[in-house]
C-alpha atoms as a PDB file:
ATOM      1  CA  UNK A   1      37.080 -19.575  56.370  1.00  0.00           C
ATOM      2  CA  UNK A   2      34.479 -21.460  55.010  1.00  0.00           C
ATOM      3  CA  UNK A   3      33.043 -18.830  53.104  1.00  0.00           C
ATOM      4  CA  UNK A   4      36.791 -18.441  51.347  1.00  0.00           C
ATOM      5  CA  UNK A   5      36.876 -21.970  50.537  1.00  0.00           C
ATOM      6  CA  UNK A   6      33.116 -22.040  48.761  1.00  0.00           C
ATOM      7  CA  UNK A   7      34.230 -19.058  46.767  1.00  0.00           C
ATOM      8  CA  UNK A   8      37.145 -21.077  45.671  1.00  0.00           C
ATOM      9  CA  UNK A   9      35.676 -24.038  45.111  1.00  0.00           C
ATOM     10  CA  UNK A  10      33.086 -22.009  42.623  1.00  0.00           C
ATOM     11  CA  UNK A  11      36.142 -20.016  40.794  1.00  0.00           C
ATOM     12  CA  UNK A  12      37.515 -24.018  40.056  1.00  0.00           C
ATOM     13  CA  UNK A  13      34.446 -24.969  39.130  1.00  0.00           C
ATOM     14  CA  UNK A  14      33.552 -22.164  36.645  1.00  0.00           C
ATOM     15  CA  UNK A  15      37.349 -22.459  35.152  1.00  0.00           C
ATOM     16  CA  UNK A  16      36.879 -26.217  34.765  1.00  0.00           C
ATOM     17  CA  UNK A  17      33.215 -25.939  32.886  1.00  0.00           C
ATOM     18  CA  UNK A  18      34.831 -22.649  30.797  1.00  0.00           C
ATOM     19  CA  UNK A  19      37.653 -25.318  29.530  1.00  0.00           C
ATOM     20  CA  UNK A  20      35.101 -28.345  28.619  1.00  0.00           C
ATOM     21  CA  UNK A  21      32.608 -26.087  26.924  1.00  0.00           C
ATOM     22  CA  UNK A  22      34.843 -23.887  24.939  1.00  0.00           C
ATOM     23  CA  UNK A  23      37.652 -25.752  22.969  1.00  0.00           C
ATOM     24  CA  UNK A  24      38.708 -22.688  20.795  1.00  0.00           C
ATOM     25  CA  UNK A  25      37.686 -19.737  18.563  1.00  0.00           C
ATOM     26  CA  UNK A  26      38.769 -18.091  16.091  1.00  0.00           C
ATOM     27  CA  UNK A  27      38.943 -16.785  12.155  1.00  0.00           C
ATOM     28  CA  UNK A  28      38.670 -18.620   9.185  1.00  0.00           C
ATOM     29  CA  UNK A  29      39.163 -17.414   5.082  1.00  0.00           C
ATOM     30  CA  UNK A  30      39.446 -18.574   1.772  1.00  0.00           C
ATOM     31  CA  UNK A  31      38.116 -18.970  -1.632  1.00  0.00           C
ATOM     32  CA  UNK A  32      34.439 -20.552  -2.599  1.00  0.00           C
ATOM     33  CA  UNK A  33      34.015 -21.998  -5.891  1.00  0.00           C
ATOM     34  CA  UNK A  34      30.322 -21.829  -6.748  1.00  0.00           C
ATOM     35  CA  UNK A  35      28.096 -23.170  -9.719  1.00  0.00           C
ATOM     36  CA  UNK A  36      23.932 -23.218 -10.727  1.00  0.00           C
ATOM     37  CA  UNK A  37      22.536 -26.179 -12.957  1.00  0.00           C
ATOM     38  CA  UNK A  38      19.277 -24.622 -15.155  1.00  0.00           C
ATOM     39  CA  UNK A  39      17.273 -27.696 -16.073  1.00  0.00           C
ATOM     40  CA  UNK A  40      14.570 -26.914 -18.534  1.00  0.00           C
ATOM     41  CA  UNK A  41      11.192 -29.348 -18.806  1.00  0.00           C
ATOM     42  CA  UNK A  42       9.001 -28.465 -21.370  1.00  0.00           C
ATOM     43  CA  UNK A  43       8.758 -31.642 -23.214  1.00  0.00           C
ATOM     44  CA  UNK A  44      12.285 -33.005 -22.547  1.00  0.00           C
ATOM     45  CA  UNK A  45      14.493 -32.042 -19.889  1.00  0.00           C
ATOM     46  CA  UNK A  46      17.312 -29.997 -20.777  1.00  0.00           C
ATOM     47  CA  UNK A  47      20.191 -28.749 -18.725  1.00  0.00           C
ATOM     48  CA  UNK A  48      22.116 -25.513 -19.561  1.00  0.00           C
ATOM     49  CA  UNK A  49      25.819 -25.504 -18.623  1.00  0.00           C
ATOM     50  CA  UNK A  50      27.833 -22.802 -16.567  1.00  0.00           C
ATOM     51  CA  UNK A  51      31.397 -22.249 -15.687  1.00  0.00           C
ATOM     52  CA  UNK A  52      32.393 -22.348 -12.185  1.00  0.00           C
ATOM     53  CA  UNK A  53      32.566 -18.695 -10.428  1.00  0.00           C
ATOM     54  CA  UNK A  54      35.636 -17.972  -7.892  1.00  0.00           C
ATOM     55  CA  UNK A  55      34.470 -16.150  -4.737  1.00  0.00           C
ATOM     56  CA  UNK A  56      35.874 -15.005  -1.388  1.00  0.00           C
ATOM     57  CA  UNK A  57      34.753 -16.237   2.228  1.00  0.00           C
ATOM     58  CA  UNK A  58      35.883 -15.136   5.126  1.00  0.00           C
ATOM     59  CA  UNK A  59      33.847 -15.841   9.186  1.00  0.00           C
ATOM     60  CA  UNK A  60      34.465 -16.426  12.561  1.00  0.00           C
ATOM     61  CA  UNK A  61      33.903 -19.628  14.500  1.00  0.00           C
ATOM     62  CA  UNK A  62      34.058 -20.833  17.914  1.00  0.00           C
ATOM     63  CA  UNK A  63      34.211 -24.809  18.686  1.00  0.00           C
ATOM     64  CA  UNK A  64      32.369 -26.246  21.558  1.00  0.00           C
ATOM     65  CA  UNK A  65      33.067 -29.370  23.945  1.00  0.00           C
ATOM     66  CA  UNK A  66      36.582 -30.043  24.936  1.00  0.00           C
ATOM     67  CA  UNK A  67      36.281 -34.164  24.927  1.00  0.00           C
ATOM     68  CA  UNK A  68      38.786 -36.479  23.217  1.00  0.00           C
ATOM     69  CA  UNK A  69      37.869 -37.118  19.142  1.00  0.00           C
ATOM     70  CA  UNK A  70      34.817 -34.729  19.356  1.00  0.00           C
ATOM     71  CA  UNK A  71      33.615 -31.133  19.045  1.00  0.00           C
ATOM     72  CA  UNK A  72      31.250 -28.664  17.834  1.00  0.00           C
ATOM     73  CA  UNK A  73      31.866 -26.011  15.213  1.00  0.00           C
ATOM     74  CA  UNK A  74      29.230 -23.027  15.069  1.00  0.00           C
ATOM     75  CA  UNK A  75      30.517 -20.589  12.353  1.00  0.00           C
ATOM     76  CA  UNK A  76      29.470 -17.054  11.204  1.00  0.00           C
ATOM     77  CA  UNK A  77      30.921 -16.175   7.263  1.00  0.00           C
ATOM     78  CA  UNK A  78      30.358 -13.593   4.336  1.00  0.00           C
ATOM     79  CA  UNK A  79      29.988 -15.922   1.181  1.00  0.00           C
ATOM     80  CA  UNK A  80      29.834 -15.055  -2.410  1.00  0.00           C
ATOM     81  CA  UNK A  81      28.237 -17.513  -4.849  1.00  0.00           C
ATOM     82  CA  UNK A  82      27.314 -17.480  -8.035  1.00  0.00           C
ATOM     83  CA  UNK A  83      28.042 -18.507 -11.623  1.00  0.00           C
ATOM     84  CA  UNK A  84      29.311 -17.472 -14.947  1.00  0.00           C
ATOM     85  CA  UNK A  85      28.719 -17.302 -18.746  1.00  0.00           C
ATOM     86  CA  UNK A  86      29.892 -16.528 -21.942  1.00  0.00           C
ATOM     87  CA  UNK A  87      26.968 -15.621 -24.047  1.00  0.00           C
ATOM     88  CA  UNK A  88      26.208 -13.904 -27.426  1.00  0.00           C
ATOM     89  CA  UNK A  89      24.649 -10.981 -27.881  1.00  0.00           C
ATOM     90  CA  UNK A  90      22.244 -10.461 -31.051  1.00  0.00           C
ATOM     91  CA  UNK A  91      20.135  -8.337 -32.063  1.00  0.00           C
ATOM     92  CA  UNK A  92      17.058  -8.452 -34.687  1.00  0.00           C
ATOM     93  CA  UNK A  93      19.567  -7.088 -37.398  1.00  0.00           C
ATOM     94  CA  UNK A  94      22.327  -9.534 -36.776  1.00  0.00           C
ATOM     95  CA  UNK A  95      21.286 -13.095 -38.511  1.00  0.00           C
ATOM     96  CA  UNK A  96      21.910 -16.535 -36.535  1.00  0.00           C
ATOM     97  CA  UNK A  97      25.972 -17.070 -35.322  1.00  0.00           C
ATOM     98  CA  UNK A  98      26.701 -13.371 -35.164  1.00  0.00           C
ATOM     99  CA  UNK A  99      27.002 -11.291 -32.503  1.00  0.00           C
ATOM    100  CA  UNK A 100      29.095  -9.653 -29.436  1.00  0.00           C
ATOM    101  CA  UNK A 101      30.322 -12.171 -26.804  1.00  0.00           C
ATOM    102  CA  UNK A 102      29.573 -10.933 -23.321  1.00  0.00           C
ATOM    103  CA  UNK A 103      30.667 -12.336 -19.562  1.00  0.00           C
ATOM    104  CA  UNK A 104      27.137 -13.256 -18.045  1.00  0.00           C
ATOM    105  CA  UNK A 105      28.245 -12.515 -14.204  1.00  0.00           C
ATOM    106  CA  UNK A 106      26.131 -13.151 -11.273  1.00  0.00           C
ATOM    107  CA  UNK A 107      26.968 -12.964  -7.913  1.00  0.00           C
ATOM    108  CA  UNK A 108      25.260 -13.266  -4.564  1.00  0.00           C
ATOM    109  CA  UNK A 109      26.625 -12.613  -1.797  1.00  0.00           C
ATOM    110  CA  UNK A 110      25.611 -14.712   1.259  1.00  0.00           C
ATOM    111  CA  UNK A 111      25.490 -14.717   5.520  1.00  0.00           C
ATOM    112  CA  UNK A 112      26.023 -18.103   6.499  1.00  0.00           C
ATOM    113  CA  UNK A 113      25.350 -19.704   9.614  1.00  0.00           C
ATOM    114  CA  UNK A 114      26.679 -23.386  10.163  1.00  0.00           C
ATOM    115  CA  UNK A 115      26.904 -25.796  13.025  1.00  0.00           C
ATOM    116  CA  UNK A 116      29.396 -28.724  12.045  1.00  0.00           C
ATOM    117  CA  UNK A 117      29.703 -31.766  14.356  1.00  0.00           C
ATOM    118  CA  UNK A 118      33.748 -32.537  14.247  1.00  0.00           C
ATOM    119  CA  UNK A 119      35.433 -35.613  14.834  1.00  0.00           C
ATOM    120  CA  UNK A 120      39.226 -35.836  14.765  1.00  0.00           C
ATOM    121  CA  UNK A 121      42.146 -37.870  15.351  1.00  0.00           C
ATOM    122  CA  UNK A 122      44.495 -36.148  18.011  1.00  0.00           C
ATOM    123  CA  UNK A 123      48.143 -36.333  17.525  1.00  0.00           C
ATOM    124  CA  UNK A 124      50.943 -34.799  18.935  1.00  0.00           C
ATOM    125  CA  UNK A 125      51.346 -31.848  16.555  1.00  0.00           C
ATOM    126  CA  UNK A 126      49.000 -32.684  13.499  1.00  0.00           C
ATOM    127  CA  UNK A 127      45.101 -33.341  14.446  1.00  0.00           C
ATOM    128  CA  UNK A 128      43.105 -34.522  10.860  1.00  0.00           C
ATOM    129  CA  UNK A 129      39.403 -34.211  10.763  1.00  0.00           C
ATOM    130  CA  UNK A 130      36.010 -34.439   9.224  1.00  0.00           C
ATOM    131  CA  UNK A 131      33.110 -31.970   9.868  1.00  0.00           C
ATOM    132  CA  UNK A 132      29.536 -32.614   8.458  1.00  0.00           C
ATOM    133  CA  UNK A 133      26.368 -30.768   9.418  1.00  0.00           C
ATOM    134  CA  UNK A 134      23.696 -28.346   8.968  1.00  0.00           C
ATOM    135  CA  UNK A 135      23.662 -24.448   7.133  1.00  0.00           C
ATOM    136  CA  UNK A 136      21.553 -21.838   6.477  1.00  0.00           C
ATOM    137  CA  UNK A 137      21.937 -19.097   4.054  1.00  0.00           C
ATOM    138  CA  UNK A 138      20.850 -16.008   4.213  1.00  0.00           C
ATOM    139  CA  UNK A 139      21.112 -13.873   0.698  1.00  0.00           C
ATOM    140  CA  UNK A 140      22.230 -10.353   1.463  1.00  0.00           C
ATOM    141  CA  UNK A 141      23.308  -9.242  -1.652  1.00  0.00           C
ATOM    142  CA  UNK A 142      22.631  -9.831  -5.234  1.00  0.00           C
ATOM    143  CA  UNK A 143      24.018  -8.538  -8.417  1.00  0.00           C
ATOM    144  CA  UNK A 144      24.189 -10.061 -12.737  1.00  0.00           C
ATOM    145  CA  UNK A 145      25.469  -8.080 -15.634  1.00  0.00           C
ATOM    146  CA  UNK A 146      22.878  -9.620 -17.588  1.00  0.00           C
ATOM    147  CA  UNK A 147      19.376  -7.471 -17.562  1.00  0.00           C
ATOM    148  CA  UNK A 148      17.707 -10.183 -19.485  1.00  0.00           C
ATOM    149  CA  UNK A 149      17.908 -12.861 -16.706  1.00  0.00           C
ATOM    150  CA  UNK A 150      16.954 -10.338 -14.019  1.00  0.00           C
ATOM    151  CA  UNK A 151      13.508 -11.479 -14.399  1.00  0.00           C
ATOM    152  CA  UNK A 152      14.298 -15.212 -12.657  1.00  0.00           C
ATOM    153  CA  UNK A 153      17.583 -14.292 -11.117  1.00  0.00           C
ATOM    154  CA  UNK A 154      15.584 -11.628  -8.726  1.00  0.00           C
ATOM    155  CA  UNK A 155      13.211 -14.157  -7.594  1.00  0.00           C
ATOM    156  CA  UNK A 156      15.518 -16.531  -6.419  1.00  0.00           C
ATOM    157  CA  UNK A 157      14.778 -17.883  -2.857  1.00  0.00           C
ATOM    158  CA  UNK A 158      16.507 -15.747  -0.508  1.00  0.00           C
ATOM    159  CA  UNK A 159      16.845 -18.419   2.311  1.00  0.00           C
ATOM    160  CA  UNK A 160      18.912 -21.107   1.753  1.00  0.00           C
ATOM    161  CA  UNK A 161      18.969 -24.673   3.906  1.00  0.00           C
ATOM    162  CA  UNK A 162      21.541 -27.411   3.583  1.00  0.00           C
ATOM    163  CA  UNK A 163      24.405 -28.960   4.747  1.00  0.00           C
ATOM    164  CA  UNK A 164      28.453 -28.964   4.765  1.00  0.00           C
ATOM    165  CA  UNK A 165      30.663 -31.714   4.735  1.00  0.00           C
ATOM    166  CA  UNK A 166      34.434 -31.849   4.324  1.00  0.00           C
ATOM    167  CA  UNK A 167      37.922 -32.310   5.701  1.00  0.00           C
ATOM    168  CA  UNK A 168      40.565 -30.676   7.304  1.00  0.00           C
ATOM    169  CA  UNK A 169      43.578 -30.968   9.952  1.00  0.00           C
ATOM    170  CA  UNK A 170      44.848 -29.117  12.719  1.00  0.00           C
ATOM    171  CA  UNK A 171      48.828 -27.992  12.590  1.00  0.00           C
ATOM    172  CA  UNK A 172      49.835 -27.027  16.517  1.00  0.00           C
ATOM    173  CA  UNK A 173      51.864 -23.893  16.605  1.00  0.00           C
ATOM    174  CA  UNK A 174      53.117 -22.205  19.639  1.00  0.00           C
ATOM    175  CA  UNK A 175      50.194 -20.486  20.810  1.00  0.00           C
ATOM    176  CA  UNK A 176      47.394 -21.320  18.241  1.00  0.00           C
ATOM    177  CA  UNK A 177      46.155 -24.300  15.589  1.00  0.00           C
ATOM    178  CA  UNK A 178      46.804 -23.500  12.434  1.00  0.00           C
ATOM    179  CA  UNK A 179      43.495 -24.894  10.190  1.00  0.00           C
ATOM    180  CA  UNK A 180      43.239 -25.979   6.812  1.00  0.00           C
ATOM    181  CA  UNK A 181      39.679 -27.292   5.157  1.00  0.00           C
ATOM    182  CA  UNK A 182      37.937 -28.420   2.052  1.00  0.00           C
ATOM    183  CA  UNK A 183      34.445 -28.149   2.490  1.00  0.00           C
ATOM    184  CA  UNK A 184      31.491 -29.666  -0.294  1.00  0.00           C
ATOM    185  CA  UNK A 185      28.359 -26.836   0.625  1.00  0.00           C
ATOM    186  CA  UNK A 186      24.482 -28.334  -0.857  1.00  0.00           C
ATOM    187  CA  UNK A 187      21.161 -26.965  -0.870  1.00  0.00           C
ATOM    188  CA  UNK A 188      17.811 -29.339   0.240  1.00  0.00           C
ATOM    189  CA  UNK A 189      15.902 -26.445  -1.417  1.00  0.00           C
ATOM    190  CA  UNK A 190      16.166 -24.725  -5.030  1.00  0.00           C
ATOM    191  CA  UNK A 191      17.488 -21.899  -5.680  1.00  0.00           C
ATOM    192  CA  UNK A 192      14.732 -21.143  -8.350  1.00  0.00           C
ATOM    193  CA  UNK A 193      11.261 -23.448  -9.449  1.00  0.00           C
ATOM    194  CA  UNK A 194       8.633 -23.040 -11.487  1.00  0.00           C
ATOM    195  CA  UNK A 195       6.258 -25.107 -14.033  1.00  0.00           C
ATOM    196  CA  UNK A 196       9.304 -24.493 -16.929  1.00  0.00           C
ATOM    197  CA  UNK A 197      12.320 -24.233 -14.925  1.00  0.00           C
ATOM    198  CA  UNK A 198      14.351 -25.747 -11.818  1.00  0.00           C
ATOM    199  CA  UNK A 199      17.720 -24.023 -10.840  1.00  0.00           C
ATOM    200  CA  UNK A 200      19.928 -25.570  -7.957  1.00  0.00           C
ATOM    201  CA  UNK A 201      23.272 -24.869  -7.054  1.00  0.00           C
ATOM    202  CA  UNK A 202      26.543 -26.352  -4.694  1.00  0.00           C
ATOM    203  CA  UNK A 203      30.025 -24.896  -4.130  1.00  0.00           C
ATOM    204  CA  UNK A 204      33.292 -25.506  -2.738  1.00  0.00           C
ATOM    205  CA  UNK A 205      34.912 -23.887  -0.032  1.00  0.00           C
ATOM    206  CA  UNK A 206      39.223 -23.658   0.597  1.00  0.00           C
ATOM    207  CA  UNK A 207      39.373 -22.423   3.422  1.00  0.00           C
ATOM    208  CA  UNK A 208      42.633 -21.514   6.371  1.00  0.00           C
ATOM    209  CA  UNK A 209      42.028 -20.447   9.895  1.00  0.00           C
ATOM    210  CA  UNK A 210      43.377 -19.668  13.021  1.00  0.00           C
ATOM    211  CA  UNK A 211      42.118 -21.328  16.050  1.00  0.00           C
ATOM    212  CA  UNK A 212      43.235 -19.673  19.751  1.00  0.00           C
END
């Protein structure tokens, strides 16, 4: 008998940790928008401009600690950052203001590994929030369409620490949150340095999810 009642006094107690340590998990997509800044110091500083590059993200998360107003997000996403150009193309033949316009692409594609500390406000069917913490990148794929940049583009760091921020809000649905998140993504380190040259970058991320 008393055997019986230790066992189920340990099955309680393993169900009750289970539910305070593991709020929810699930899958999260969206779209990253992604830029670099080139700043230039050989005598004065100068900054060359890029458009903003549209990229896909898509991970899976778990959050941690079941307590009122606060949780822990640990996430696991395929990135892709980048940037984009128009540029003209001239050769030696072809004096100053002619030339072919080209699309200077780059892409790299990212794993990213995030912890976010959450705090929200819970109401009865809509739950707003704000995340903010810690990220590291990890650059697992890399591609530009143009060869002349190769040179710096290749030595870019492949590790990448920073931080998110952002906001979001839970939607209750039957059997699952529905999520919805804007997230601001920085780096503490450069993307490229040297003597002549400092490159840095940021992005965006929109992002939906599904939290069971």
């Amino acid at each position: 008998m008393k055997k019986n009642y230790l066992v189920f006094i340990l099955m309680i107690s393993a169900h009750f940790t289970h539910a305070q340590l593991i709020r929810g998990y699930g899958l999260k997509l969206g779209a990253t928008i992604s830029n670099q800044y080139w700043e230039y110091s050989p005598s004065s500083r100068f900054e060359m401009e890029f458009e903003n590059r549209v990229g896909f993200n898509v991970g899976l998360f778990a959050e941690f600690f079941n307590i009122p107003t606060f949780s822990i997000v640990t996430e696991v996403n395929y990135v892709q950052k980048g940037m984009k150009k128009e540029v003209v193309i001239r050769t030696v033949f072809q004096p100053e203001g002619n030339g072919e316009y080209a699309t200077w692409d780059t892409r790299i594609d990212y794993l990213n590994l995030s912890s976010l500390g959450k705090i929200r406000l819970d109401f009865d069917i809509i739950r707003p929030y704000i995340v903010i913490g810690p990220k590291f990148d990890i650059n697992i794929k890399y591609k530009s369409t143009l060869g002349t940049a190769e040179s710096i583009e290749e030595s870019y760091n492949n590790n990448r620490v920073g931080y998110k921020m952002g906001i979001g809000t839970e939607i209750q649905l039957t059997s699952f949150n529905l999520l919805l998140e804007i997230l601001y993504d920085s780096d503490f380190n450069e993307l490229f340095k040297n003597q002549h040259l400092e490159i840095t970058s940021n992005s965006i991320e929109v992002r939906c999810g599904l939290m069971f």
